[in-house]
PDB file of N, CA and C in Angstrom:
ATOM      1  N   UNK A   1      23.024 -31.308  -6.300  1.00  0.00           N
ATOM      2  CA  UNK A   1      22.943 -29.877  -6.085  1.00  0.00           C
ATOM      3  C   UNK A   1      21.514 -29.456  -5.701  1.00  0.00           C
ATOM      4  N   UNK A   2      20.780 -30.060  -6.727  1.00  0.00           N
ATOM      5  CA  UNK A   2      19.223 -29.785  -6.018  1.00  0.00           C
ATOM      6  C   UNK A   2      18.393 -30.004  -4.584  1.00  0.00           C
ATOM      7  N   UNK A   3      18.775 -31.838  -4.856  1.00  0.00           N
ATOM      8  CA  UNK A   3      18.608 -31.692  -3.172  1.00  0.00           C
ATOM      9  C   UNK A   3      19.044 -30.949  -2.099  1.00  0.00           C
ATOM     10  N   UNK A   4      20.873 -30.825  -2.407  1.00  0.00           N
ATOM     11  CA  UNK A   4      21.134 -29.760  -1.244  1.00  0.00           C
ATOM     12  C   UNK A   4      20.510 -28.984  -0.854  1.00  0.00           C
ATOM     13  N   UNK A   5      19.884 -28.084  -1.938  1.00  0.00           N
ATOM     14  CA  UNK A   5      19.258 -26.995  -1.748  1.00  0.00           C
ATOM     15  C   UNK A   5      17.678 -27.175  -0.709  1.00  0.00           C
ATOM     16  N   UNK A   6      17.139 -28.232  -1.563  1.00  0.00           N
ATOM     17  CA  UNK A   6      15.886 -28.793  -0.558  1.00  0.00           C
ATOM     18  C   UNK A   6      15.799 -29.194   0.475  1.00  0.00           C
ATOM     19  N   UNK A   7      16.918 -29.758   0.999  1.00  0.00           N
ATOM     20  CA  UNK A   7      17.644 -30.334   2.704  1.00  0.00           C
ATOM     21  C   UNK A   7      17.704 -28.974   3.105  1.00  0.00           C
ATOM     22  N   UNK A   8      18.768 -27.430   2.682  1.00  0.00           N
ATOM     23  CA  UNK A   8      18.729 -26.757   3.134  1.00  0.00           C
ATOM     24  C   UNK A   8      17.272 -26.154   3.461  1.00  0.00           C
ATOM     25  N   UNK A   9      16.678 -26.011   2.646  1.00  0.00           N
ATOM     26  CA  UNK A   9      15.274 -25.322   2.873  1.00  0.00           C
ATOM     27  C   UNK A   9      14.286 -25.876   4.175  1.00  0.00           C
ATOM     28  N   UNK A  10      14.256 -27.274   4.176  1.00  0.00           N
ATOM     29  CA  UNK A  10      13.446 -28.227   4.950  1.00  0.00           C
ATOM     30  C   UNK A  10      14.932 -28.059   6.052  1.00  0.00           C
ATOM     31  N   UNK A  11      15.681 -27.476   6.231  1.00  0.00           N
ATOM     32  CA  UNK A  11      16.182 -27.371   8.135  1.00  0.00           C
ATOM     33  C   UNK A  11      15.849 -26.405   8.622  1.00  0.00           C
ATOM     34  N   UNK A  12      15.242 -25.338   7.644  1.00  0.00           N
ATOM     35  CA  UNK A  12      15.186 -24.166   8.227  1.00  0.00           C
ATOM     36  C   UNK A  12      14.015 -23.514   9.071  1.00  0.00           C
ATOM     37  N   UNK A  13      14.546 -23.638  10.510  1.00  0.00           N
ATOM     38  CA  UNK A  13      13.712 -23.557  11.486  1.00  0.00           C
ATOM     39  C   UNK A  13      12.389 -22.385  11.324  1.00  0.00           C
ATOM     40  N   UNK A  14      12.923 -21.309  11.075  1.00  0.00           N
ATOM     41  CA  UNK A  14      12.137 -20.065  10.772  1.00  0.00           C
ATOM     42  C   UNK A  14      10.721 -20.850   9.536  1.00  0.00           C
ATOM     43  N   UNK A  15      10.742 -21.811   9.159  1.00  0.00           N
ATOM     44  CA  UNK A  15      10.038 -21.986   7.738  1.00  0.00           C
ATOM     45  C   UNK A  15       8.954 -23.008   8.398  1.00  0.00           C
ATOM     46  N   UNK A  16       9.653 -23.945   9.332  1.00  0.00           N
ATOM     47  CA  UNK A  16       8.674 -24.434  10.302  1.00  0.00           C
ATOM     48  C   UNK A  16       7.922 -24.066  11.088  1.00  0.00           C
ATOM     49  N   UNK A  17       8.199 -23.236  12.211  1.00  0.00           N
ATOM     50  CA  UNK A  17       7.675 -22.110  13.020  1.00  0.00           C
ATOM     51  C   UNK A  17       6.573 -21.186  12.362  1.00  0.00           C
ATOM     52  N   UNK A  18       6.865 -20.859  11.301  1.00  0.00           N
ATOM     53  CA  UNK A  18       6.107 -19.955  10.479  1.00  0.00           C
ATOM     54  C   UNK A  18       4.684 -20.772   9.699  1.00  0.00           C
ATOM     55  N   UNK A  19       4.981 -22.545   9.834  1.00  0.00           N
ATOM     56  CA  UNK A  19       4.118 -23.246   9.459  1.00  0.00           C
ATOM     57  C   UNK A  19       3.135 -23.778  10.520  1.00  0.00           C
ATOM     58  N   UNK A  20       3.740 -23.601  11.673  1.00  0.00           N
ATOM     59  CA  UNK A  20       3.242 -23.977  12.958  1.00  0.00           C
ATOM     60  C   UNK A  20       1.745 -22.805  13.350  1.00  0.00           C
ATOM     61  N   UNK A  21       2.544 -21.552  13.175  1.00  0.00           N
ATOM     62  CA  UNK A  21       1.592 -20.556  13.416  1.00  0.00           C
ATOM     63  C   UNK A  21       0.741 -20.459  11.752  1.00  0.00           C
ATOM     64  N   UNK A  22       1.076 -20.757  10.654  1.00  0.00           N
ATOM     65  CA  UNK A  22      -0.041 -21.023   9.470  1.00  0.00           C
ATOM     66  C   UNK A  22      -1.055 -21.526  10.136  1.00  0.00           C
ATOM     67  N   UNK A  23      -0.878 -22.991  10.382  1.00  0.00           N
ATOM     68  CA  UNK A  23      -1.962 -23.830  10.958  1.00  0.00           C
ATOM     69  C   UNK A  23      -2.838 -23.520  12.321  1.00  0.00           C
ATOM     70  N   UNK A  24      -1.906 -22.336  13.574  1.00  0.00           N
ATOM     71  CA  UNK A  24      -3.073 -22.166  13.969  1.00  0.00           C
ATOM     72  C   UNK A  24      -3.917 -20.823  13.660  1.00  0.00           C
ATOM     73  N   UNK A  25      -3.264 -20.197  12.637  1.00  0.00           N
ATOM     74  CA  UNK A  25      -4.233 -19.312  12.077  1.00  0.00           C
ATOM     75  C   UNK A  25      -4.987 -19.746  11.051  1.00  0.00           C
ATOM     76  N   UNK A  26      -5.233 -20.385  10.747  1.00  0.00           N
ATOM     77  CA  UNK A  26      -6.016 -21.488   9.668  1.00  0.00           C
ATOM     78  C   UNK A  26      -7.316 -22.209  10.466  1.00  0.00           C
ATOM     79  N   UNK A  27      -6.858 -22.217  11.810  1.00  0.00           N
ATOM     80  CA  UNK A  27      -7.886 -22.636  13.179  1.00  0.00           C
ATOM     81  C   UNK A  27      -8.913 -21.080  13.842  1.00  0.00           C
ATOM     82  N   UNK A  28      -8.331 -20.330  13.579  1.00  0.00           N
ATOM     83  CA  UNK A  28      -8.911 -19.144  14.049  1.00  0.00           C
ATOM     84  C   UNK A  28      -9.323 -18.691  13.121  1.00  0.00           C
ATOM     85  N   UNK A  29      -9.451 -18.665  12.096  1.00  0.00           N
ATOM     86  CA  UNK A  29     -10.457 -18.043  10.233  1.00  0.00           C
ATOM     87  C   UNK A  29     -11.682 -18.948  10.933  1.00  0.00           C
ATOM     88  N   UNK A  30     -11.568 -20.123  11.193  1.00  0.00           N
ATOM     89  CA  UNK A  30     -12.691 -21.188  11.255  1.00  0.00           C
ATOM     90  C   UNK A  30     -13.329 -20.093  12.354  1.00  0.00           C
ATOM     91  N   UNK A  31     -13.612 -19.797  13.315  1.00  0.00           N
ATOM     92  CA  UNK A  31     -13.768 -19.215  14.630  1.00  0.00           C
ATOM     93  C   UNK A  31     -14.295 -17.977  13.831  1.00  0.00           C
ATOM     94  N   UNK A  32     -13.397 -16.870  13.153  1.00  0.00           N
ATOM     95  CA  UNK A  32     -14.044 -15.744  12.995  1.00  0.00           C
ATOM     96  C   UNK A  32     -14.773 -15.815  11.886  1.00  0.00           C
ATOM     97  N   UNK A  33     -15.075 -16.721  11.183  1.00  0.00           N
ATOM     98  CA  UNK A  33     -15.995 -16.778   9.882  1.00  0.00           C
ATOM     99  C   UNK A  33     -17.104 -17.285  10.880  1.00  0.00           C
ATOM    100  N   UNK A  34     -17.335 -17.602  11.532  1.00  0.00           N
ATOM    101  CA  UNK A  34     -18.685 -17.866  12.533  1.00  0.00           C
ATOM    102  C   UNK A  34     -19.066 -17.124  13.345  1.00  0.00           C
ATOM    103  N   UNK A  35     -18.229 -16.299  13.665  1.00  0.00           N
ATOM    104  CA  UNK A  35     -18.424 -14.797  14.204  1.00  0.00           C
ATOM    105  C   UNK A  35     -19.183 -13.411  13.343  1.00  0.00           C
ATOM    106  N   UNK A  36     -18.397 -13.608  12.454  1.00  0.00           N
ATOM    107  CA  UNK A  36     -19.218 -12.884  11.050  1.00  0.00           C
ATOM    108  C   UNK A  36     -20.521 -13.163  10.878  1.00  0.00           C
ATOM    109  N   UNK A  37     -20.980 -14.653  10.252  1.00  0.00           N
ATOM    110  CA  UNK A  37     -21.658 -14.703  10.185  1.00  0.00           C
ATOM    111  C   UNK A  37     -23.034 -14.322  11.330  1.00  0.00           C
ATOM    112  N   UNK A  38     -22.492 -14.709  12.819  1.00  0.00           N
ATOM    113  CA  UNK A  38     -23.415 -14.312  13.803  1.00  0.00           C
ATOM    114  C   UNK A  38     -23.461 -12.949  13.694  1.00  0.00           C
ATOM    115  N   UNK A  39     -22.555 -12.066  13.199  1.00  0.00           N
ATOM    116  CA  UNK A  39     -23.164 -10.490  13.237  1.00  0.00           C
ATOM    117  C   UNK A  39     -23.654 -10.193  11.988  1.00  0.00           C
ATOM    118  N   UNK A  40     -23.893 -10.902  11.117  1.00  0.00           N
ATOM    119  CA  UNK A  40     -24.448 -10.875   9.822  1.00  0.00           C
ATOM    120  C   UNK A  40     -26.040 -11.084   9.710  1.00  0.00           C
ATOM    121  N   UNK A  41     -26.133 -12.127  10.672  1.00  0.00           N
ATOM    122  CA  UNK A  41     -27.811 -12.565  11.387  1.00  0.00           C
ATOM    123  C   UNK A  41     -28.167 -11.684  11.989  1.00  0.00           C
ATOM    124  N   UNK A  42     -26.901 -11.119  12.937  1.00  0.00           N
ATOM    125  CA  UNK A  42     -27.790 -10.585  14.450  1.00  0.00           C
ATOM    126  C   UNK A  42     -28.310  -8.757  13.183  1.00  0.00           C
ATOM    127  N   UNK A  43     -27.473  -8.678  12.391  1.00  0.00           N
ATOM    128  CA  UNK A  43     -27.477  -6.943  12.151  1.00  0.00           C
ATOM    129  C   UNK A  43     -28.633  -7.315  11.063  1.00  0.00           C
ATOM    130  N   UNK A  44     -28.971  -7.944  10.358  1.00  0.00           N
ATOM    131  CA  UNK A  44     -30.270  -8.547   9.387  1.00  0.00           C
ATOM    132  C   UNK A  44     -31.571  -8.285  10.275  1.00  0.00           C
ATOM    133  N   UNK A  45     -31.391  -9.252  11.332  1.00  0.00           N
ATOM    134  CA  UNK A  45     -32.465  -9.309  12.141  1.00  0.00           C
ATOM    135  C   UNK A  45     -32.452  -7.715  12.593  1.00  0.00           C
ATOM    136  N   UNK A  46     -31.541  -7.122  13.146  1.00  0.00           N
ATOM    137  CA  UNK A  46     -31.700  -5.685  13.779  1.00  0.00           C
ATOM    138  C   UNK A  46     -32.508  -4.966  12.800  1.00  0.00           C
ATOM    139  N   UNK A  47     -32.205  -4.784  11.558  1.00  0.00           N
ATOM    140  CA  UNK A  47     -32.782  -4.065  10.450  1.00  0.00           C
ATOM    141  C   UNK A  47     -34.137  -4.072  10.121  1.00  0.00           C
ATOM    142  N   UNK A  48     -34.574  -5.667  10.506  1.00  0.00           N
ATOM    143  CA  UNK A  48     -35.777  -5.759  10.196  1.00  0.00           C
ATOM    144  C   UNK A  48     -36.602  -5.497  11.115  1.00  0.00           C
ATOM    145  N   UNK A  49     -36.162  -5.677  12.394  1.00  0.00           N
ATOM    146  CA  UNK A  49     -37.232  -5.479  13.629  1.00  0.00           C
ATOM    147  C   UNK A  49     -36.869  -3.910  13.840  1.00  0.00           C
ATOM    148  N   UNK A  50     -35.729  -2.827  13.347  1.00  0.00           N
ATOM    149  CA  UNK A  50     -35.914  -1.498  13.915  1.00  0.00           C
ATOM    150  C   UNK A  50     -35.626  -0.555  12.937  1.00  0.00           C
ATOM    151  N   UNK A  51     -34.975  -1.592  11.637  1.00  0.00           N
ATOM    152  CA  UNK A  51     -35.549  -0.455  10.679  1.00  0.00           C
ATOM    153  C   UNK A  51     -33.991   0.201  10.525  1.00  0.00           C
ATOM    154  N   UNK A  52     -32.568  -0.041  11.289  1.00  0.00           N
ATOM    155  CA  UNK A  52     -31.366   0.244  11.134  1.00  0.00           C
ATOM    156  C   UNK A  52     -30.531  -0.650  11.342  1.00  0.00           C
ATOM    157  N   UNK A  53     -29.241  -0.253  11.139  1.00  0.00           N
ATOM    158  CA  UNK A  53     -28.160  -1.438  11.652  1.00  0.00           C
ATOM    159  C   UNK A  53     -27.477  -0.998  13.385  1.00  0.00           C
ATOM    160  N   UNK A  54     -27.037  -1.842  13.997  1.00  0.00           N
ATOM    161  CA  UNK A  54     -26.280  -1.175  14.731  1.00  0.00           C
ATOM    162  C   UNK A  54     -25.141  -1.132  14.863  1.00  0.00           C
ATOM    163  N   UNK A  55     -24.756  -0.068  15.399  1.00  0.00           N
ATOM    164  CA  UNK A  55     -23.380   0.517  15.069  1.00  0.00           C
ATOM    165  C   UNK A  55     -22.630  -0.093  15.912  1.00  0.00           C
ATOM    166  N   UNK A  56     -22.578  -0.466  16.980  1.00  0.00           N
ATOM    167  CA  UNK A  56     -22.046  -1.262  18.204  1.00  0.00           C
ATOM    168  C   UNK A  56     -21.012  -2.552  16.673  1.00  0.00           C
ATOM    169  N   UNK A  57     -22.132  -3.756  16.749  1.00  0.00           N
ATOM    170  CA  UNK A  57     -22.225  -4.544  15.533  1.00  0.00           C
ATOM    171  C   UNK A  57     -21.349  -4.476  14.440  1.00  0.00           C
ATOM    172  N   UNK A  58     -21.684  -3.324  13.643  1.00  0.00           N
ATOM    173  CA  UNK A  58     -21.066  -2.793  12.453  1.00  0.00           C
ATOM    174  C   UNK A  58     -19.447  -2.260  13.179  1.00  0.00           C
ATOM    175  N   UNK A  59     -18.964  -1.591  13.927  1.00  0.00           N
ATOM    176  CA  UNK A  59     -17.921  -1.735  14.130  1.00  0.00           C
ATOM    177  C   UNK A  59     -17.442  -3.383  14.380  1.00  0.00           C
ATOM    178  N   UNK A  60     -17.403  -3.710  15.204  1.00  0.00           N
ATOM    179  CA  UNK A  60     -16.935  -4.971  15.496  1.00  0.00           C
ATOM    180  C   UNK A  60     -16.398  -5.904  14.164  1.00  0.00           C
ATOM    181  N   UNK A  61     -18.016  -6.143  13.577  1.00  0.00           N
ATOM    182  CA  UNK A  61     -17.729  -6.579  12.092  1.00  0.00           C
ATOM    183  C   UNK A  61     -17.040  -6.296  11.415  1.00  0.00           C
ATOM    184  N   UNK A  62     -17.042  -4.745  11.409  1.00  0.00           N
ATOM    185  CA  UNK A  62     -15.405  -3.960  10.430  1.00  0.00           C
ATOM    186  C   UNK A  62     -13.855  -4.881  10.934  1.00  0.00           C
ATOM    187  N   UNK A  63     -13.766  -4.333  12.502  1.00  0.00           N
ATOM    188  CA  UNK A  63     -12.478  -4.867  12.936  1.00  0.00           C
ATOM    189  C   UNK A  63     -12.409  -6.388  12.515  1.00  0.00           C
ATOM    190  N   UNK A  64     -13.520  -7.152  13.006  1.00  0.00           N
ATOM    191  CA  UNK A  64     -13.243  -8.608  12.768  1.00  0.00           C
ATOM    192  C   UNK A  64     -12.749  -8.940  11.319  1.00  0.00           C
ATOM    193  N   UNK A  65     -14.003  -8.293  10.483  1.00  0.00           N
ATOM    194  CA  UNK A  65     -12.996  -8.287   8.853  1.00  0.00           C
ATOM    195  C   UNK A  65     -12.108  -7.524   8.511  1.00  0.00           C
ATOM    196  N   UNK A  66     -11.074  -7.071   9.365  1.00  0.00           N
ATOM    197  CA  UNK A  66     -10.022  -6.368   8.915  1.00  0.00           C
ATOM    198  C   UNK A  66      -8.684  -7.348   9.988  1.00  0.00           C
ATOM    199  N   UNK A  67      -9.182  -7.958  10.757  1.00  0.00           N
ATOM    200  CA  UNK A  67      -8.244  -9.175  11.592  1.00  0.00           C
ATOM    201  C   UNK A  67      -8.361 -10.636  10.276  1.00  0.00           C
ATOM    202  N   UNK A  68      -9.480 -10.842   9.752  1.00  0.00           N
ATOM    203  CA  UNK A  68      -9.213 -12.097   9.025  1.00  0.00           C
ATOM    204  C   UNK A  68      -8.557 -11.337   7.926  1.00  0.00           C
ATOM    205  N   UNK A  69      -8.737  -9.986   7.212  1.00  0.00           N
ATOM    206  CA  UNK A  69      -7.960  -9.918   6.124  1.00  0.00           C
ATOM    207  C   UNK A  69      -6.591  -9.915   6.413  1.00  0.00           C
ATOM    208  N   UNK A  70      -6.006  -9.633   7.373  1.00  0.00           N
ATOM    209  CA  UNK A  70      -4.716  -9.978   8.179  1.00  0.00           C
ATOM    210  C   UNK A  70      -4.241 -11.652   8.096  1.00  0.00           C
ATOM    211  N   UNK A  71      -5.306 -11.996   8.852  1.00  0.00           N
ATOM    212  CA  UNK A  71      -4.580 -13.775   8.722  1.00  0.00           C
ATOM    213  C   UNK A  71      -4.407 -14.086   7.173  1.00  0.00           C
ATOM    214  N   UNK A  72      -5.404 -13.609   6.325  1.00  0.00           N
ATOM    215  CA  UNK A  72      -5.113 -14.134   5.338  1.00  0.00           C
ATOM    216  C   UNK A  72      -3.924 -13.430   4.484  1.00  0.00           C
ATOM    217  N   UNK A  73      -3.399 -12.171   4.618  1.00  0.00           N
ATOM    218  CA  UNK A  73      -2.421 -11.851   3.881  1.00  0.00           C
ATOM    219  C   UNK A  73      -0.911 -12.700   4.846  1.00  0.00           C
ATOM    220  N   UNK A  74      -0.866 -12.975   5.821  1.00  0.00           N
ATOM    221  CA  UNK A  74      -0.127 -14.078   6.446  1.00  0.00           C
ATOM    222  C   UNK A  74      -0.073 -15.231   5.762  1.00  0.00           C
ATOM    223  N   UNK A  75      -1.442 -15.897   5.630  1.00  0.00           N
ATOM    224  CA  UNK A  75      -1.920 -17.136   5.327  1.00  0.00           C
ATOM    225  C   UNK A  75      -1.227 -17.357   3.599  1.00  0.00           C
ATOM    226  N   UNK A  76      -0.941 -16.563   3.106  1.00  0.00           N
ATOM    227  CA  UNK A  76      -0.527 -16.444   1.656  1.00  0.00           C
ATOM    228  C   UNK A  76       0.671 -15.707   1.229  1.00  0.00           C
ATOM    229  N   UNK A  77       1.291 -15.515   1.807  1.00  0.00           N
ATOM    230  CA  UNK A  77       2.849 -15.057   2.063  1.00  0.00           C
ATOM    231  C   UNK A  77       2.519 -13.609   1.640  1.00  0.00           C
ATOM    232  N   UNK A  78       1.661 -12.989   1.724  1.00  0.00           N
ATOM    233  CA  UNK A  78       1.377 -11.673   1.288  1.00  0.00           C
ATOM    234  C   UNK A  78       2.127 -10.557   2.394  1.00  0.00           C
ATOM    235  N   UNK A  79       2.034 -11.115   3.664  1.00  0.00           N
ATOM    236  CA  UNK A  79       2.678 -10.270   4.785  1.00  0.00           C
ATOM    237  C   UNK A  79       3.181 -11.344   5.514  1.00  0.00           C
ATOM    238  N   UNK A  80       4.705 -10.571   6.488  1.00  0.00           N
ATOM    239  CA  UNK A  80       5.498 -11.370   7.330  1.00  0.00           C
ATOM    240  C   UNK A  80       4.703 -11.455   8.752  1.00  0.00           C
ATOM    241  N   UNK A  81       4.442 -10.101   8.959  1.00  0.00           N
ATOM    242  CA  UNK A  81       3.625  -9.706  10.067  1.00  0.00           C
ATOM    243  C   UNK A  81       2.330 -10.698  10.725  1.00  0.00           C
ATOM    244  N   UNK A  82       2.732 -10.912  11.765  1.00  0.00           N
ATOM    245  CA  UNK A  82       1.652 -12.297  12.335  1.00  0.00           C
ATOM    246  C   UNK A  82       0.542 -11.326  13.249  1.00  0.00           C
ATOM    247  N   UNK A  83      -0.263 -11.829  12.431  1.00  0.00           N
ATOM    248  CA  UNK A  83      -1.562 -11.166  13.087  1.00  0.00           C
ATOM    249  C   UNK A  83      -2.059 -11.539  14.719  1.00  0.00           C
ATOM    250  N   UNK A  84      -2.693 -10.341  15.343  1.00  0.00           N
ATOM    251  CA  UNK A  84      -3.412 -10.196  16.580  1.00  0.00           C
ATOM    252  C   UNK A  84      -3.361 -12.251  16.700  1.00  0.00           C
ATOM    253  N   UNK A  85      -2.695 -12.283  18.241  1.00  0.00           N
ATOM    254  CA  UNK A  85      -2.463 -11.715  19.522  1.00  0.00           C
ATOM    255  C   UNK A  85      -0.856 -11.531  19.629  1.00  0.00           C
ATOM    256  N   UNK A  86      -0.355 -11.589  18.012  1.00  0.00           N
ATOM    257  CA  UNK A  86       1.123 -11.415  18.097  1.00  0.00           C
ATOM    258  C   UNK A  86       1.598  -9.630  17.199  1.00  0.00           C
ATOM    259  N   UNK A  87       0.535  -9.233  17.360  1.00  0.00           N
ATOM    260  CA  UNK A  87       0.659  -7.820  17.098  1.00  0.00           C
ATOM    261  C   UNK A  87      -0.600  -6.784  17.362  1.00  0.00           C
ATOM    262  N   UNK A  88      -0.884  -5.670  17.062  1.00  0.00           N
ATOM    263  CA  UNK A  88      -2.298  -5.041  17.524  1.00  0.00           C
ATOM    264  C   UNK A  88      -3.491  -5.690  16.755  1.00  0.00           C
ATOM    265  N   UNK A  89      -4.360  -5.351  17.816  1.00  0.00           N
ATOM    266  CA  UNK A  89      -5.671  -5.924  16.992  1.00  0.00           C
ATOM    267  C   UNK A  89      -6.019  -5.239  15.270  1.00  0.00           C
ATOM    268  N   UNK A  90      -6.333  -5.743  14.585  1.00  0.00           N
ATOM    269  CA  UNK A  90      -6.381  -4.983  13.552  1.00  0.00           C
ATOM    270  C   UNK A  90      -6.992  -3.232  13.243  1.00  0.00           C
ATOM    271  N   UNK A  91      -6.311  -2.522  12.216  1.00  0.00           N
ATOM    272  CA  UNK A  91      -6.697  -1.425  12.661  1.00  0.00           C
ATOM    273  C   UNK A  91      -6.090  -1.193  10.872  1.00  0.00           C
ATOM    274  N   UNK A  92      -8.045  -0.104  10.789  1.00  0.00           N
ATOM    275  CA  UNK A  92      -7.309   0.079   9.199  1.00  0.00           C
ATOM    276  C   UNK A  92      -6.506   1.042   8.776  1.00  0.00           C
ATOM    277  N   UNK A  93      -6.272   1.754   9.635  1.00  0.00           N
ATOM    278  CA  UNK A  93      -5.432   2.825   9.762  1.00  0.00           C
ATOM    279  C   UNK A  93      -3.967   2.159   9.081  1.00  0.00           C
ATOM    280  N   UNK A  94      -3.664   0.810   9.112  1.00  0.00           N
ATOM    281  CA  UNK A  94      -2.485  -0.215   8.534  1.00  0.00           C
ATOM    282  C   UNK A  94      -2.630  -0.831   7.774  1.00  0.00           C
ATOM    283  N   UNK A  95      -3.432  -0.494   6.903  1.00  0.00           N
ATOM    284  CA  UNK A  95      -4.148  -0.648   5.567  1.00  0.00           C
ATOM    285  C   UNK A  95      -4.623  -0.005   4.858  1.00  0.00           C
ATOM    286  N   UNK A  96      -3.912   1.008   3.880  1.00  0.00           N
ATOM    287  CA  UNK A  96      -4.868   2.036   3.041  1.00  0.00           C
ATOM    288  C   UNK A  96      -5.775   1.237   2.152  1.00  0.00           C
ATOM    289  N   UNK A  97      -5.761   0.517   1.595  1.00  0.00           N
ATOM    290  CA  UNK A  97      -6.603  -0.238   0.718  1.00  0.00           C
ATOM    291  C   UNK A  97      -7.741  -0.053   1.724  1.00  0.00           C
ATOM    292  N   UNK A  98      -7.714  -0.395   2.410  1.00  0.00           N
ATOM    293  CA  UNK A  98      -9.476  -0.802   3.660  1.00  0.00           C
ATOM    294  C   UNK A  98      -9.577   0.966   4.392  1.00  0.00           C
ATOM    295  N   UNK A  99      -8.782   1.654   4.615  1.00  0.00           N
ATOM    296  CA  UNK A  99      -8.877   3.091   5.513  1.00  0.00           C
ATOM    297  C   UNK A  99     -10.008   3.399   4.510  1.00  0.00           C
ATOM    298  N   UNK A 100      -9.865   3.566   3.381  1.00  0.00           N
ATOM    299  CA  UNK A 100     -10.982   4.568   2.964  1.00  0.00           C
ATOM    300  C   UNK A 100     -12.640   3.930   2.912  1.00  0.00           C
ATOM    301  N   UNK A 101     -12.871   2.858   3.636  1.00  0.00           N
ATOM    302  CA  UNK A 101     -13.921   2.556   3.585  1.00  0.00           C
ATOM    303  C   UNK A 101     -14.830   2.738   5.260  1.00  0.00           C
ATOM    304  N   UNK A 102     -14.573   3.993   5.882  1.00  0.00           N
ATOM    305  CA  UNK A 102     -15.101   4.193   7.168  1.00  0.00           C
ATOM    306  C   UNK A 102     -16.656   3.813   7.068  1.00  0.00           C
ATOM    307  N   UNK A 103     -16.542   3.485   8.645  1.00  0.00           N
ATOM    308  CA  UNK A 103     -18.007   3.232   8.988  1.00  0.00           C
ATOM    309  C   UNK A 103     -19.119   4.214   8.848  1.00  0.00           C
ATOM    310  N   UNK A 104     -19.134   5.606   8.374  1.00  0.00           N
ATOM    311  CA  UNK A 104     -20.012   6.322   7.994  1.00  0.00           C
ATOM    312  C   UNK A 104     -20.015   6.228   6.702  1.00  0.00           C
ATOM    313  N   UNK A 105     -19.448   6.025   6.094  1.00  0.00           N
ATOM    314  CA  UNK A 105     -19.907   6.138   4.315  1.00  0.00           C
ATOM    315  C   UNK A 105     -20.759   5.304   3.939  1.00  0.00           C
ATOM    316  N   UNK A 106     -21.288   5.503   2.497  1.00  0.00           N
ATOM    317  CA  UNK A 106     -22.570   4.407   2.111  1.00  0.00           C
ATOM    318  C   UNK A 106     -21.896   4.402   0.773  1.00  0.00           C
TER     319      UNK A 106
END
């Protein structure tokens, strides 16, 4: 009876597919955690040579960490929803937890 159940589970195409795209979003965290970090340098360095951040930067950074918090609620069965380029780029407007943290507040 048990196995049945485990044969059933392991045919089920949807469970593969869904593991297929795990792994290459597991390839793209690698990619935007190095992205981060380059706007983490570049907005450090901005600060120190002018004394602000830039906003150009600081957006980007927002969206980019609001696309990996996406893969990762994917990445952890937290959401079905497959993140950017198989839905909009991230937007916190689809996230109240993250909306209330706009780029003007301190």
């Amino acid at each position: 009876m048990v196995s049945e159940n485990i044969n059933q589970h392991l045919a089920q195409t949807n469970t593969w597919k869904r593991i297929l795209f795990m792994l290459m979003f597991a390839v793209i965290v690698g990619f935007v955690r190095i992205l981060l970090w380059a706007i983490v340098l570049f907005q450090v360095a901005g600060v120190l040579i002018t004394g602000e951040s830039n906003p150009n930067a600081k957006h980007f950074g927002k969206s980019l960490s609001i696309y990996l918090y996406e893969i990762l609620l994917f990445l952890t069965f937290n959401s079905e929803k497959m993140p950017f380029p198989f839905s909009d780029w991230g937007k916190s407007e689809n996230h109240p937890e993250i909306a209330e943290h706009q780029l003007g507040s301190k």
